[in-house]
PDB file of N, CA and C in Angstrom:
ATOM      1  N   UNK A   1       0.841  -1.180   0.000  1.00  0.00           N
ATOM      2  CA  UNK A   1       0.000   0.000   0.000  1.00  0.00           C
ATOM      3  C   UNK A   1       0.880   1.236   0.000  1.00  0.00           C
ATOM      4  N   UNK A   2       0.364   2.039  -0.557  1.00  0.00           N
ATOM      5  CA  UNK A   2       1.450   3.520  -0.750  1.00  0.00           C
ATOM      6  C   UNK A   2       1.108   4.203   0.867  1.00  0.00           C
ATOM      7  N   UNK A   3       2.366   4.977   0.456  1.00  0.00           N
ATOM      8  CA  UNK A   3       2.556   5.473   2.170  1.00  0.00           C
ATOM      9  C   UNK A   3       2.922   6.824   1.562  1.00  0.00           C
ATOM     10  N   UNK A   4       2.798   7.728   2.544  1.00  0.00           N
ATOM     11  CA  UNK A   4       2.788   9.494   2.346  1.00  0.00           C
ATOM     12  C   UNK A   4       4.709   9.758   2.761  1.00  0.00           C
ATOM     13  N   UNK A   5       4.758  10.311   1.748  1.00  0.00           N
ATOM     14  CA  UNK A   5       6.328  10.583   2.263  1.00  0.00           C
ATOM     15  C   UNK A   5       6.319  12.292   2.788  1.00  0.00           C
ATOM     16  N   UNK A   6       5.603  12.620   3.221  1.00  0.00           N
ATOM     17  CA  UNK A   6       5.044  13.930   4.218  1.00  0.00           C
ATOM     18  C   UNK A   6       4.700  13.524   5.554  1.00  0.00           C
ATOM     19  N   UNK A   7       3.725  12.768   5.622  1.00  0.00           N
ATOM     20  CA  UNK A   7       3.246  12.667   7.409  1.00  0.00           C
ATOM     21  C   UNK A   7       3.838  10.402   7.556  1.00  0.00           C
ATOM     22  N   UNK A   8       4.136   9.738   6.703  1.00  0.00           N
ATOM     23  CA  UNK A   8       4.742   9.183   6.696  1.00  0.00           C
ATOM     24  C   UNK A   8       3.782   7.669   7.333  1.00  0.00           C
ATOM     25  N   UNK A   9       2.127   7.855   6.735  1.00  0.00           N
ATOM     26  CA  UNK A   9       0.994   7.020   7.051  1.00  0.00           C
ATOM     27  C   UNK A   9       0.602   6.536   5.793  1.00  0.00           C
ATOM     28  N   UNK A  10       0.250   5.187   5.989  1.00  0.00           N
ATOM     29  CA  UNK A  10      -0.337   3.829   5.198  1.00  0.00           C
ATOM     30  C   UNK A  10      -1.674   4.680   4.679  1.00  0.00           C
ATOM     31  N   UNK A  11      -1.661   4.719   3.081  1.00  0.00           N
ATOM     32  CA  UNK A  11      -2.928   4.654   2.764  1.00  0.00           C
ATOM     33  C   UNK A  11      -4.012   3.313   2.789  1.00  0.00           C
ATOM     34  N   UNK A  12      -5.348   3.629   2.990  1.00  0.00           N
ATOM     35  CA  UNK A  12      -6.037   2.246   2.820  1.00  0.00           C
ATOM     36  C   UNK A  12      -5.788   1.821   1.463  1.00  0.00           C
ATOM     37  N   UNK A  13      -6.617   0.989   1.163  1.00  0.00           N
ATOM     38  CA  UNK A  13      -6.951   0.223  -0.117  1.00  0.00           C
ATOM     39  C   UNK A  13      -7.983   1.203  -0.444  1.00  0.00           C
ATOM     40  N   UNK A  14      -9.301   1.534  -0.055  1.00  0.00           N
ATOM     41  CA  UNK A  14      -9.941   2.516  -0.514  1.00  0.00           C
ATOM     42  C   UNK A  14      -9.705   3.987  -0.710  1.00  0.00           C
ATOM     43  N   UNK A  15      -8.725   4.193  -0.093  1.00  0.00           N
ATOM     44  CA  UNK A  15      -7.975   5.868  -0.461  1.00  0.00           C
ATOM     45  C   UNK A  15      -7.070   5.904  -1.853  1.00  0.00           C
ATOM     46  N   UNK A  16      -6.698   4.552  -1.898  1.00  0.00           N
ATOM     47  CA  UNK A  16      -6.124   4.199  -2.909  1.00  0.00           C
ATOM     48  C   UNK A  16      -6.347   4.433  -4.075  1.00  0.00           C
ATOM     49  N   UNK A  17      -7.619   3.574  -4.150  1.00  0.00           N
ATOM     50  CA  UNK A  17      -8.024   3.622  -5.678  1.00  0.00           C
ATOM     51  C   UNK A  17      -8.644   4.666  -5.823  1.00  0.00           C
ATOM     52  N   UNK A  18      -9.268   5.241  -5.222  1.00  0.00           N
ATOM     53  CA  UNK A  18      -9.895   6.839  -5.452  1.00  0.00           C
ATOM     54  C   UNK A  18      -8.710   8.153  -5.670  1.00  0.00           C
ATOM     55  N   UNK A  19      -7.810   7.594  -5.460  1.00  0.00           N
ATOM     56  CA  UNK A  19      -6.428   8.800  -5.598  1.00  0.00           C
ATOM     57  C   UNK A  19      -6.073   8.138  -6.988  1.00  0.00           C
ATOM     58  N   UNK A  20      -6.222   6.692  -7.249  1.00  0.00           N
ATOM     59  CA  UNK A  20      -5.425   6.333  -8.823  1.00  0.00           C
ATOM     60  C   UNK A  20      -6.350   6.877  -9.761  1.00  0.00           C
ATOM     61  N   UNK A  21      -7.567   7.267  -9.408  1.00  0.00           N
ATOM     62  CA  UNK A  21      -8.380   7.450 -10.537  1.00  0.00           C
ATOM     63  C   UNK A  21      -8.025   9.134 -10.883  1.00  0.00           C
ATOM     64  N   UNK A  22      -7.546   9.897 -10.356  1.00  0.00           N
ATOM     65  CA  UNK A  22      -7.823  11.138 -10.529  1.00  0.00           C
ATOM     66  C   UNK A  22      -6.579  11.528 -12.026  1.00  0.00           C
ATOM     67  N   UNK A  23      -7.257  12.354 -13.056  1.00  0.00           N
ATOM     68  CA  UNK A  23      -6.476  12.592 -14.344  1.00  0.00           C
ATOM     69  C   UNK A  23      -5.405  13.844 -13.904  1.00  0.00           C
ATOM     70  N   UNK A  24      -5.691  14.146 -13.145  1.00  0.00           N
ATOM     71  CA  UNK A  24      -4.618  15.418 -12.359  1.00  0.00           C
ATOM     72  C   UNK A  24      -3.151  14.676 -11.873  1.00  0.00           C
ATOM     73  N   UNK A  25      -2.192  14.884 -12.131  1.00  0.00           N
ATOM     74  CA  UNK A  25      -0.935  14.352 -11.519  1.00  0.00           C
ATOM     75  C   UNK A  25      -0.876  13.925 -10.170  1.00  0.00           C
ATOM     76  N   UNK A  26      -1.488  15.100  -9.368  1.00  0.00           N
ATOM     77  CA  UNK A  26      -1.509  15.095  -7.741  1.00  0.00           C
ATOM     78  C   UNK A  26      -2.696  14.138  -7.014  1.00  0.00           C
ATOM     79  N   UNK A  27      -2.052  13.524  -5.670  1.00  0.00           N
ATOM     80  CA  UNK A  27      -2.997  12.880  -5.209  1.00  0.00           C
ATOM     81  C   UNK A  27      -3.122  13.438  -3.627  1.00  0.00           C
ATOM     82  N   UNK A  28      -3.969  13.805  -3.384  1.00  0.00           N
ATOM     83  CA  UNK A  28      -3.969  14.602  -2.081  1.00  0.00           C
ATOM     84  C   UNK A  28      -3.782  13.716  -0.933  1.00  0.00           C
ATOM     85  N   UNK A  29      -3.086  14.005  -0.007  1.00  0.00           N
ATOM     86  CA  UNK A  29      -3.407  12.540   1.300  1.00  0.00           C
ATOM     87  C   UNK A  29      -4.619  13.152   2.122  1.00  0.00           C
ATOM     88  N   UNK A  30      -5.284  12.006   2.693  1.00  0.00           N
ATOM     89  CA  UNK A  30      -5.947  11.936   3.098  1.00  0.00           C
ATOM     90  C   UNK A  30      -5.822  12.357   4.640  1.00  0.00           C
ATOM     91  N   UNK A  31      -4.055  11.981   5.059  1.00  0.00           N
ATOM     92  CA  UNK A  31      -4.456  12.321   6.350  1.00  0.00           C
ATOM     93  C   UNK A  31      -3.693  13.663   6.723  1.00  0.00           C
ATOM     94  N   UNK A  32      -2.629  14.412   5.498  1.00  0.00           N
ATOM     95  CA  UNK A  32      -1.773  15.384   6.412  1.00  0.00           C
ATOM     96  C   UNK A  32      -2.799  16.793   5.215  1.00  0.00           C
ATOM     97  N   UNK A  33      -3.051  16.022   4.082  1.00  0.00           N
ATOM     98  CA  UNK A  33      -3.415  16.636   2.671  1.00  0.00           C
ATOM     99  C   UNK A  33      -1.931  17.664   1.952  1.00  0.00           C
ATOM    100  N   UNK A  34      -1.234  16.548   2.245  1.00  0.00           N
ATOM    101  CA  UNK A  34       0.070  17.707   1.021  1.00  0.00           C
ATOM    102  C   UNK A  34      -0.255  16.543  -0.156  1.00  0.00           C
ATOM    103  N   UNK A  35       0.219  17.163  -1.471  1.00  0.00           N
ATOM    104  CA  UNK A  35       0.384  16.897  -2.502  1.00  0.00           C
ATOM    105  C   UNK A  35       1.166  15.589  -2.914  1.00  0.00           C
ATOM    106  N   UNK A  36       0.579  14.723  -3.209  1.00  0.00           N
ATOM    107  CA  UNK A  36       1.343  13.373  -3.582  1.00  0.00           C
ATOM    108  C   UNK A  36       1.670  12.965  -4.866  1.00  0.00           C
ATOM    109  N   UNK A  37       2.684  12.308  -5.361  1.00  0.00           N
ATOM    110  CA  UNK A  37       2.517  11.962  -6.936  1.00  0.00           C
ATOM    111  C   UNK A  37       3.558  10.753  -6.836  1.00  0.00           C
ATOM    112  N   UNK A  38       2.358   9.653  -8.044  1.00  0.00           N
ATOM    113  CA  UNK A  38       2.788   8.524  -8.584  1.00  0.00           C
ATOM    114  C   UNK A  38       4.350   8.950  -8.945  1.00  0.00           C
ATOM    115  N   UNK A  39       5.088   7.688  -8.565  1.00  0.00           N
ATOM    116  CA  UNK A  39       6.693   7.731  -9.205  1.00  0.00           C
ATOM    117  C   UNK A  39       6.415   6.768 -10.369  1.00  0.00           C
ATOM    118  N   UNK A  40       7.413   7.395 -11.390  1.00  0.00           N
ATOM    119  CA  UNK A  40       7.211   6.718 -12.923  1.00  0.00           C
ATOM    120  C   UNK A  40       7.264   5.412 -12.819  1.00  0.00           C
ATOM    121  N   UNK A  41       8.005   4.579 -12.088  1.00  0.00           N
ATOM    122  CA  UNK A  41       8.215   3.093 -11.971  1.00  0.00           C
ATOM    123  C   UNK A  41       6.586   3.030 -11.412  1.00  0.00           C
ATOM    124  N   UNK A  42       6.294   3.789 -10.548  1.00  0.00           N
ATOM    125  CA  UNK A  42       4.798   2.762 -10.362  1.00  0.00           C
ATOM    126  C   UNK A  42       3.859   3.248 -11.169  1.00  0.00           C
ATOM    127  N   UNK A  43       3.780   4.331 -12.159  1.00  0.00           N
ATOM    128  CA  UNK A  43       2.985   4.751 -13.294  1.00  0.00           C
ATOM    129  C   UNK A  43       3.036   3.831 -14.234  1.00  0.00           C
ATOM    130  N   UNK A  44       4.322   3.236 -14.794  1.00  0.00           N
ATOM    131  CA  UNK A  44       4.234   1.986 -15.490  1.00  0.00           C
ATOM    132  C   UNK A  44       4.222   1.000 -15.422  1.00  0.00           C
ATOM    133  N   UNK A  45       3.836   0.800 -14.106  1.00  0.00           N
ATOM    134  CA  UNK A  45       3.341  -0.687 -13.689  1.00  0.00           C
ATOM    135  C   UNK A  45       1.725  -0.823 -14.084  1.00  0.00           C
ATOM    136  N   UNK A  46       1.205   0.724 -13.075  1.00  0.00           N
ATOM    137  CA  UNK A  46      -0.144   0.663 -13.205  1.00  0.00           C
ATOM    138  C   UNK A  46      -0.790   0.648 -14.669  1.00  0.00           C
ATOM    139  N   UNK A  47      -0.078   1.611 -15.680  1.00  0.00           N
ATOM    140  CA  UNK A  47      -0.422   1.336 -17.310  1.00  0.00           C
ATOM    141  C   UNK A  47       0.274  -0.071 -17.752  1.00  0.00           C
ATOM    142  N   UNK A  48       1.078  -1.389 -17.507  1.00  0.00           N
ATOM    143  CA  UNK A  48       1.181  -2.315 -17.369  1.00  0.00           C
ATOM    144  C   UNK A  48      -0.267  -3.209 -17.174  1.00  0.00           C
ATOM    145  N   UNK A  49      -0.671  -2.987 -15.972  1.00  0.00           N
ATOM    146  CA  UNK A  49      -2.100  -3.919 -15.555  1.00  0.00           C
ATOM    147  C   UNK A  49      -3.205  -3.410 -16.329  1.00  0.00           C
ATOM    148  N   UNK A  50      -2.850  -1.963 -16.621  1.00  0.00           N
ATOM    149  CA  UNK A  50      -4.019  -1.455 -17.420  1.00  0.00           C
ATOM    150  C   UNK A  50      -4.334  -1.898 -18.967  1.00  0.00           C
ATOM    151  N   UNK A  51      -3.462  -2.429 -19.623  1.00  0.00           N
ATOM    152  CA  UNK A  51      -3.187  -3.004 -20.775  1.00  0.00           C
ATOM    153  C   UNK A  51      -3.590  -4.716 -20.664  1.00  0.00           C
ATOM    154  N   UNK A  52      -3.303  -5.262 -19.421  1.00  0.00           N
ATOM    155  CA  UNK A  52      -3.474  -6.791 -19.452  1.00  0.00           C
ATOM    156  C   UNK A  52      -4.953  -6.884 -19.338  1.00  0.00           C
ATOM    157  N   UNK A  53      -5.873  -5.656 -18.756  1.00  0.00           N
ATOM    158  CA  UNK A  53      -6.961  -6.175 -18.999  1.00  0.00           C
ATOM    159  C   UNK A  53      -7.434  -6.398 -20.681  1.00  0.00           C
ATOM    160  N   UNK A  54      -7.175  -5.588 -21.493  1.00  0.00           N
ATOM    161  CA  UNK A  54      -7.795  -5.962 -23.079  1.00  0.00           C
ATOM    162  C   UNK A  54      -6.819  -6.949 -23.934  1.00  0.00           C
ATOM    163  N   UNK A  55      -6.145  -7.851 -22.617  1.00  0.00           N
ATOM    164  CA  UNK A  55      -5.113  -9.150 -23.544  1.00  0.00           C
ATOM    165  C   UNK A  55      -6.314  -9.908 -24.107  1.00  0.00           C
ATOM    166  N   UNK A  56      -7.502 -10.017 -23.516  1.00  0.00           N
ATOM    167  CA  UNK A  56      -8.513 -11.381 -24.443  1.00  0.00           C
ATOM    168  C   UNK A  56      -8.929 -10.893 -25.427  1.00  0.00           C
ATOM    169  N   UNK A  57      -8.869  -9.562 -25.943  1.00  0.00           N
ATOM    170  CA  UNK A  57      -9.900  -9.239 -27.483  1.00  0.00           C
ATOM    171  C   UNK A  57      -8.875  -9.650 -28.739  1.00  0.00           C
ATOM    172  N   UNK A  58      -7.888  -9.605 -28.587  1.00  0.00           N
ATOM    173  CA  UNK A  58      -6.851 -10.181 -30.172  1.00  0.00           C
ATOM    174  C   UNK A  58      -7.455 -11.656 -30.053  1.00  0.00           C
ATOM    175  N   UNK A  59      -7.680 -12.320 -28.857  1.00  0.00           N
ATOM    176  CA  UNK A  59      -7.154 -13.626 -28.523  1.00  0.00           C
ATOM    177  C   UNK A  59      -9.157 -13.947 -29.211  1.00  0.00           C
ATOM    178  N   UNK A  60      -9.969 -13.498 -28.830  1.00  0.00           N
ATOM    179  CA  UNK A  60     -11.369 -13.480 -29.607  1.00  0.00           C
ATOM    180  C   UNK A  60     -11.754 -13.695 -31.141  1.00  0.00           C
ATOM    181  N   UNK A  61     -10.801 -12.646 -31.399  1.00  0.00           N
ATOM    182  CA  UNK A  61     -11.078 -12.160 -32.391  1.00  0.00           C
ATOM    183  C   UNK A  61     -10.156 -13.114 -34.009  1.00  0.00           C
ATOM    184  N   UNK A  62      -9.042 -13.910 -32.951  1.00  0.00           N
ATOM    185  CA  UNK A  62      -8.203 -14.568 -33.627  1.00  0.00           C
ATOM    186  C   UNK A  62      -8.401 -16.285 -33.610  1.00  0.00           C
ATOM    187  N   UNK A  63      -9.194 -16.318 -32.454  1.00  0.00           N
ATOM    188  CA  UNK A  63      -9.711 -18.102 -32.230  1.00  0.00           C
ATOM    189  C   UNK A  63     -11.558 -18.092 -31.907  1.00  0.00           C
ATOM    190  N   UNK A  64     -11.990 -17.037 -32.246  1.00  0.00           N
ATOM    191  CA  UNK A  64     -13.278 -17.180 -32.405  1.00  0.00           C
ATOM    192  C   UNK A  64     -14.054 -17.449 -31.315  1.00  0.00           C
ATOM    193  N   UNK A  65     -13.783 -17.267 -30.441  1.00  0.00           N
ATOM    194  CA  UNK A  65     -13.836 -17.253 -29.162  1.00  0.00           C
ATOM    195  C   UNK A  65     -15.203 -17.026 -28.285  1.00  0.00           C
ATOM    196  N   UNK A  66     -16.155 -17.484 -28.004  1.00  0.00           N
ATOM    197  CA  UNK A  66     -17.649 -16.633 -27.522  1.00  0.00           C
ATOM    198  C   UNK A  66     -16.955 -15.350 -26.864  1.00  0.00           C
ATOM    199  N   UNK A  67     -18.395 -14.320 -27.405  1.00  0.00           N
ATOM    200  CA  UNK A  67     -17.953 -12.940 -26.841  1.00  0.00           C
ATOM    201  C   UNK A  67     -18.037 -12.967 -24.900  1.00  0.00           C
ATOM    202  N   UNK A  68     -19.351 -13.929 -24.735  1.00  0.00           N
ATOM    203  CA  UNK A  68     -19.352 -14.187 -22.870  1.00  0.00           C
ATOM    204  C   UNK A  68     -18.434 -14.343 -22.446  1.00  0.00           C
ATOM    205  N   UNK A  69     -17.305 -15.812 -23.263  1.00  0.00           N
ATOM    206  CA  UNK A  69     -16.821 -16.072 -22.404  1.00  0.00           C
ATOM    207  C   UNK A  69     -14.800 -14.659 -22.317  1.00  0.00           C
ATOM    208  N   UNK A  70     -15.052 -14.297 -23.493  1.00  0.00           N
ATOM    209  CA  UNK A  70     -14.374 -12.621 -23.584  1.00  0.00           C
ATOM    210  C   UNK A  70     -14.524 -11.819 -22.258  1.00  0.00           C
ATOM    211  N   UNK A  71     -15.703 -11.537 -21.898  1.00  0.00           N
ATOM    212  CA  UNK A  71     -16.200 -10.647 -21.704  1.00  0.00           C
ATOM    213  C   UNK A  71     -15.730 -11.188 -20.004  1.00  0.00           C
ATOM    214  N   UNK A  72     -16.255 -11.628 -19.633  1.00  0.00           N
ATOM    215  CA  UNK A  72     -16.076 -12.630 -18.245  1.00  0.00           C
ATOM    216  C   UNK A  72     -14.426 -12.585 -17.987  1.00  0.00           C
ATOM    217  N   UNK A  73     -13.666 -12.504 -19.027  1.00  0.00           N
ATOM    218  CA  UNK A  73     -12.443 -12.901 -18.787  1.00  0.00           C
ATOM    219  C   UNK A  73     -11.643 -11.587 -18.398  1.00  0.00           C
ATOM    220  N   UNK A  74     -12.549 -10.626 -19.445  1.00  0.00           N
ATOM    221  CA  UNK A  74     -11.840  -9.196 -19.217  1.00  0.00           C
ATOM    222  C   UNK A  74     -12.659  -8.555 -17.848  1.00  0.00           C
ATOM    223  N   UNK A  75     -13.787  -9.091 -17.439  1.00  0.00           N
ATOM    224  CA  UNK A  75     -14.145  -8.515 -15.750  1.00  0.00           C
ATOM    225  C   UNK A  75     -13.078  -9.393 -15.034  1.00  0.00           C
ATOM    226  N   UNK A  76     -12.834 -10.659 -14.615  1.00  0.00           N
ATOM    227  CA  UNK A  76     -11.884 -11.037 -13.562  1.00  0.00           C
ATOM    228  C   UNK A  76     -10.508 -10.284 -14.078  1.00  0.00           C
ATOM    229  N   UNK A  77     -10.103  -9.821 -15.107  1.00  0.00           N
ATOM    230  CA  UNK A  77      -8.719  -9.168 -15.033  1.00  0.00           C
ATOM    231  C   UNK A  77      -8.984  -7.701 -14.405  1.00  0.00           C
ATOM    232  N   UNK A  78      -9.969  -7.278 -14.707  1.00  0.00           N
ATOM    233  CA  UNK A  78     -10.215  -5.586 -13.755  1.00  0.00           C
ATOM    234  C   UNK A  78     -10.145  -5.873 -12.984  1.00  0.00           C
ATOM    235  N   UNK A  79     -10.946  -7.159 -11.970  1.00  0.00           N
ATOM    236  CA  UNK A  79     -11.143  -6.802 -10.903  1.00  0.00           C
ATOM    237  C   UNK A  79      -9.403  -7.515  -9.992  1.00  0.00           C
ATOM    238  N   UNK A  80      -9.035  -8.170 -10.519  1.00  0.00           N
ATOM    239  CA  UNK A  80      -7.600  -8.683 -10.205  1.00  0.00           C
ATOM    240  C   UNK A  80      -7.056  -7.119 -10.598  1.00  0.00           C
ATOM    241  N   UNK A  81      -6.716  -6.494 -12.074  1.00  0.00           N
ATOM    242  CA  UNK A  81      -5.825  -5.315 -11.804  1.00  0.00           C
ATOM    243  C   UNK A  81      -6.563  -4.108 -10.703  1.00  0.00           C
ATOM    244  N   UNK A  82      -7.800  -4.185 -10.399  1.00  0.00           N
ATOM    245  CA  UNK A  82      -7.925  -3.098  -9.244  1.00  0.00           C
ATOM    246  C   UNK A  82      -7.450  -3.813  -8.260  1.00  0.00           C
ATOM    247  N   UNK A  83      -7.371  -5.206  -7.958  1.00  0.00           N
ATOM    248  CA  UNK A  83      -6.810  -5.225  -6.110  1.00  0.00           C
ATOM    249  C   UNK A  83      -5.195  -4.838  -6.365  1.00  0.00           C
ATOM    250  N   UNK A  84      -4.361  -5.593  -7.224  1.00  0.00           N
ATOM    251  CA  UNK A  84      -3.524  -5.000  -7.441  1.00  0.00           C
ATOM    252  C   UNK A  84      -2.641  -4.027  -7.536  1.00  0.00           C
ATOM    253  N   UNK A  85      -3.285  -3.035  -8.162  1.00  0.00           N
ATOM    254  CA  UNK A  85      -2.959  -0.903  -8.205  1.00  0.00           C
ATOM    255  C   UNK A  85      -2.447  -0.573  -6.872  1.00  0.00           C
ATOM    256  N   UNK A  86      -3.565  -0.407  -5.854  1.00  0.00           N
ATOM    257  CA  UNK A  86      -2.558   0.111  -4.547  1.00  0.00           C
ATOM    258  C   UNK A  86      -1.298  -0.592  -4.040  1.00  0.00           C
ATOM    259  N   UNK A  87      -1.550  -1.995  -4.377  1.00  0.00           N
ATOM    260  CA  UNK A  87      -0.213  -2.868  -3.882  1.00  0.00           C
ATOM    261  C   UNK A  87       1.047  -1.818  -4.824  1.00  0.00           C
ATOM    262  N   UNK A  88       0.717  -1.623  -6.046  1.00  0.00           N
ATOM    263  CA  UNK A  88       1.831  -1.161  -6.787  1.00  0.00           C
ATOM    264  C   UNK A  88       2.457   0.186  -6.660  1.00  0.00           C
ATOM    265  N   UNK A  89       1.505   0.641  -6.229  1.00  0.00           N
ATOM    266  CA  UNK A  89       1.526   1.901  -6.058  1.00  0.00           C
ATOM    267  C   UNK A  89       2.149   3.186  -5.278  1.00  0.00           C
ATOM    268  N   UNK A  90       3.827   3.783  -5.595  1.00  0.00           N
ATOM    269  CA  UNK A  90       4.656   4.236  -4.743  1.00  0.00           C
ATOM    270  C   UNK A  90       4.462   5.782  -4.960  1.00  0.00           C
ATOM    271  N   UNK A  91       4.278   6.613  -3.574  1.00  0.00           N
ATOM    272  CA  UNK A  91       4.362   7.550  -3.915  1.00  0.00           C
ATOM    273  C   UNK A  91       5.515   8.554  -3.455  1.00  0.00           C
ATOM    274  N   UNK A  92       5.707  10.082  -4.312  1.00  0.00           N
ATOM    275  CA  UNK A  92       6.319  10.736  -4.032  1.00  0.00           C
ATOM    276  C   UNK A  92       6.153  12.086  -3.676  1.00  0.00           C
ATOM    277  N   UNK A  93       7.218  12.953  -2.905  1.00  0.00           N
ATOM    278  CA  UNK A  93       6.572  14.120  -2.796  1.00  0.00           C
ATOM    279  C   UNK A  93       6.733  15.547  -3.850  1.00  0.00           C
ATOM    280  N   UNK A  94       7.572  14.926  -5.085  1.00  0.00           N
ATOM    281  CA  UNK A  94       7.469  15.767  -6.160  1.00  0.00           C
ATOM    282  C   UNK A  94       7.527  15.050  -7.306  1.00  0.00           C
ATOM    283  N   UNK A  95       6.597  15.953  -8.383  1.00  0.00           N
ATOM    284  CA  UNK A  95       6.306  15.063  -9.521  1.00  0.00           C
ATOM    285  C   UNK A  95       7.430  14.949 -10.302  1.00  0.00           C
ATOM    286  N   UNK A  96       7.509  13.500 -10.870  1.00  0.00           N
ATOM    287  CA  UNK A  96       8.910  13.415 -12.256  1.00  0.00           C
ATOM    288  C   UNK A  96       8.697  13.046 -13.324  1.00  0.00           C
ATOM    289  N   UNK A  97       8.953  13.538 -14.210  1.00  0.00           N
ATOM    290  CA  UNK A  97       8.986  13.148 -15.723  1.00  0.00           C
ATOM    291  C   UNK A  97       8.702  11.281 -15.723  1.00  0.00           C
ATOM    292  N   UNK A  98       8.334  10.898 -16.817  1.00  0.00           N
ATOM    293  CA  UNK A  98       7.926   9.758 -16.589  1.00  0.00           C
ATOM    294  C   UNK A  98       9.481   8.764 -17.004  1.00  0.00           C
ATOM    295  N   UNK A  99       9.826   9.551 -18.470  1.00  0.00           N
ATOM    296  CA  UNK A  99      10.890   9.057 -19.423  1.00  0.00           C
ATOM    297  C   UNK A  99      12.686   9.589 -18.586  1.00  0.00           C
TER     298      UNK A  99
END
């Protein structure tokens, strides 16, 4: 679970994913509220899991595959890459280039 490198406290799992969702760089903490930001190693982890969910549509589309059983395959990978995300998830107290 990511930890605040300001007041130096465990985010939950639910502070978590509500801070990964935001399109703004910054993730506010919850408990001191200074400014937090994803480090590039865990930005490309999280676009990593974010990509393994649409691994079954080539794989459909190339072995003919029922769309259910597609479809089913790409919900257990969300819901595996959301428990996942906060595990991955390191933060810092200033933002960095990704590259």
């Amino acid at each position: 679970m990511p930890t605040c490198k300001n007041c130096v406290t465990q985010w939950t799992w639910k502070e978590s994913i509500k801070a990964s969702w935001k399109f703004s760089g910054s993730m506010r903490c919850p408990h001191c509220g200074s400014n937090q930001y994803a480090t590039p190693k865990s930005r490309k982890r999280m676009t990593l899991i974010n990509w393994l969910v649409l691994l079954p549509l080539p794989f459909t589309a190339i072995y003919n595959v029922p769309l259910v059983y597609s479809i089913s395959l790409i919900l257990v990978l969300f819901a595996v890459g959301l428990s996942l995300i906060p595990k991955m998830m390191e933060l810092s107290n200033e933002q960095k280039p990704l590259w």
